[in-house]
C-alpha atoms as a PDB file:
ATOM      1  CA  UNK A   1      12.320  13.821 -32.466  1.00  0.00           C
ATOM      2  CA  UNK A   2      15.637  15.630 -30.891  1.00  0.00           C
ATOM      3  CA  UNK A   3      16.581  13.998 -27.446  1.00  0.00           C
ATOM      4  CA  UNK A   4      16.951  16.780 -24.651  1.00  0.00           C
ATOM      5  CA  UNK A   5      20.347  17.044 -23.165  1.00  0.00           C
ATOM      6  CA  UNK A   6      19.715  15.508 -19.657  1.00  0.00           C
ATOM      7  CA  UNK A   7      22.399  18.037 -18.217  1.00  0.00           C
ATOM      8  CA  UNK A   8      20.110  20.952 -19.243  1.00  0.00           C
ATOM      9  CA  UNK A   9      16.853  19.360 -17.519  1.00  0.00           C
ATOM     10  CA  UNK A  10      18.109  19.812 -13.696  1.00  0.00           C
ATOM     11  CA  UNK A  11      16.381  23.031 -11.817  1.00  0.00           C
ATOM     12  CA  UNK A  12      14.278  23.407  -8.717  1.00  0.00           C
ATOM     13  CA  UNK A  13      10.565  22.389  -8.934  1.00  0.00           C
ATOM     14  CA  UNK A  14       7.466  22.708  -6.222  1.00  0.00           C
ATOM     15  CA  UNK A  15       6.302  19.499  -5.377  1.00  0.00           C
ATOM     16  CA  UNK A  16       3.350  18.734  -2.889  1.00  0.00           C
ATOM     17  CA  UNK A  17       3.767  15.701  -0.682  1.00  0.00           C
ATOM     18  CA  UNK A  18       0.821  14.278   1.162  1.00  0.00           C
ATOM     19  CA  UNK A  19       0.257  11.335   3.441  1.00  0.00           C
ATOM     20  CA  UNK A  20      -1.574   8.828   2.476  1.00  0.00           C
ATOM     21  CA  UNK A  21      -4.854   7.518   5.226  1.00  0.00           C
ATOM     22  CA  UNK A  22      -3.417   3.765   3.402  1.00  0.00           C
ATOM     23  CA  UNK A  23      -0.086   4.158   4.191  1.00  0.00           C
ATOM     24  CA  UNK A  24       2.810   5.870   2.468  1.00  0.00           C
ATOM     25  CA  UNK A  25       2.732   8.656   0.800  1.00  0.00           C
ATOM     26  CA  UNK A  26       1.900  10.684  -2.619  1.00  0.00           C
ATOM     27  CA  UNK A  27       4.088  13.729  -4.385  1.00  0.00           C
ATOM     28  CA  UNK A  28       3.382  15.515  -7.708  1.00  0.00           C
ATOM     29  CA  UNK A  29       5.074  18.203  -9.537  1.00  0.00           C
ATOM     30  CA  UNK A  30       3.431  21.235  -9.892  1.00  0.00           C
ATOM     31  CA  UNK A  31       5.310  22.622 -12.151  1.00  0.00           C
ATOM     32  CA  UNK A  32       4.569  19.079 -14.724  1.00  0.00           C
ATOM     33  CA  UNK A  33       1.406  18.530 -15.599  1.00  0.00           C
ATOM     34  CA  UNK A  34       0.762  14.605 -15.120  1.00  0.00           C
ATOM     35  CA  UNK A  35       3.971  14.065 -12.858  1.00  0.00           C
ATOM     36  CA  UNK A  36       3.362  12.239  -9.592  1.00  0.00           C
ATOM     37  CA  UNK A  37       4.484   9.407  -7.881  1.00  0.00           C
ATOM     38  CA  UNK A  38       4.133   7.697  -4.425  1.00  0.00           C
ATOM     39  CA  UNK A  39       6.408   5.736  -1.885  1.00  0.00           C
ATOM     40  CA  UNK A  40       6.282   3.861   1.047  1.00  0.00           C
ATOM     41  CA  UNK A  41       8.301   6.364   3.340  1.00  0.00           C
ATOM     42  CA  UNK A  42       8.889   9.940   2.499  1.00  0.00           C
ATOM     43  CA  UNK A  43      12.571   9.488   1.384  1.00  0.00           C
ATOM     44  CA  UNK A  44      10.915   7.063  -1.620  1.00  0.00           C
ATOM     45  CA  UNK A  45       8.502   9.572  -2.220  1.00  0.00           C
ATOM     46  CA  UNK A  46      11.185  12.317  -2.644  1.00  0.00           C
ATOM     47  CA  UNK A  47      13.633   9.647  -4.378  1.00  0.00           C
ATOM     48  CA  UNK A  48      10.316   8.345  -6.603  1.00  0.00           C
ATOM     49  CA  UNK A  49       9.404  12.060  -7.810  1.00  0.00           C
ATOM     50  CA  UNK A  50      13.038  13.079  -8.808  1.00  0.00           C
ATOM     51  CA  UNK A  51      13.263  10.271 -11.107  1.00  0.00           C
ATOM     52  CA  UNK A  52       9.178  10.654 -12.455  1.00  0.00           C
ATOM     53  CA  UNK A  53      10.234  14.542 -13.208  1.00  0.00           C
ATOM     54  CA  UNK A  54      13.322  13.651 -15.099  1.00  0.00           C
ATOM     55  CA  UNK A  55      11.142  11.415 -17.379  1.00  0.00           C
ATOM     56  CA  UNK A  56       8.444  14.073 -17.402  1.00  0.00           C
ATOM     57  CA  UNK A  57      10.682  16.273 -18.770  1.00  0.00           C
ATOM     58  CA  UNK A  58      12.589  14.209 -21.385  1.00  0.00           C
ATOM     59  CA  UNK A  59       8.780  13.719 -22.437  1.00  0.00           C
ATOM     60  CA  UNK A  60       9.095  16.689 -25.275  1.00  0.00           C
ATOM     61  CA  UNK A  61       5.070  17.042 -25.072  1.00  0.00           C
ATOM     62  CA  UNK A  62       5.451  17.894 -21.548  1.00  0.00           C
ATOM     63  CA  UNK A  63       6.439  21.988 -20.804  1.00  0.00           C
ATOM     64  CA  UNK A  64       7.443  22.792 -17.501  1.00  0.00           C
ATOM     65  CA  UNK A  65       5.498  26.060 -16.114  1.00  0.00           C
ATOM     66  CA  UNK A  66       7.822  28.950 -15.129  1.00  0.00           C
ATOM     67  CA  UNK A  67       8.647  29.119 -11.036  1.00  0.00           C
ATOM     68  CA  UNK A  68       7.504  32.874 -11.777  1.00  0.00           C
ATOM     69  CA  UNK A  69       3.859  31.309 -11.431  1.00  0.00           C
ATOM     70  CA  UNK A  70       3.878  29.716  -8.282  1.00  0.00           C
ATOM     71  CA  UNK A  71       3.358  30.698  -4.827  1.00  0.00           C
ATOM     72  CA  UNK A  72       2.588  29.224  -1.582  1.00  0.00           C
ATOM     73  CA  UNK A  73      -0.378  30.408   0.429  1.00  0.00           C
ATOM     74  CA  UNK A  74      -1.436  29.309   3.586  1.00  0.00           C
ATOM     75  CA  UNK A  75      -4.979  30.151   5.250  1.00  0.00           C
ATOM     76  CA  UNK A  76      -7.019  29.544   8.329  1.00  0.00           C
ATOM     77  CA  UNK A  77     -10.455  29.006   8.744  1.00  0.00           C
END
């Protein structure tokens, strides 16, 4: 197995954050399949998924989707 350069794994990724009726607070990558994490406050949330998607993506199975295919929509019902 070839180990990815770290240096070439940085970019921009859409994440979703959502509060938690518990307490704290749950992020995922969108752009990872199987990437999430959680924290207490929304800076360890943010701080939590940074480190979760550089492990995602050091994970060769993993194959981050192109930014190309994402878009935010909002609606109202």
């Amino acid at each position: 197995m070839v180990k990815k350069n770290i240096a070439t794994l940085h970019g921009t990724f859409p994440i979703i954050l959502q509060k938690e009726k518990e307490g704290g607070y749950s992020v995922t990558n969108l752009a990872l399949e199987g990437c999430y994490s959680e924290g207490e406050t929304v800076e360890d949330a943010l701080k939590n998924i940074r480190e979760a998607t550089l492990l995602c993506l050091e994970d060769n199975d993993i194959a981050p989707t192109k930014k190309e295919d994402f878009s935010l929509h909002l609606i109202t019902v």
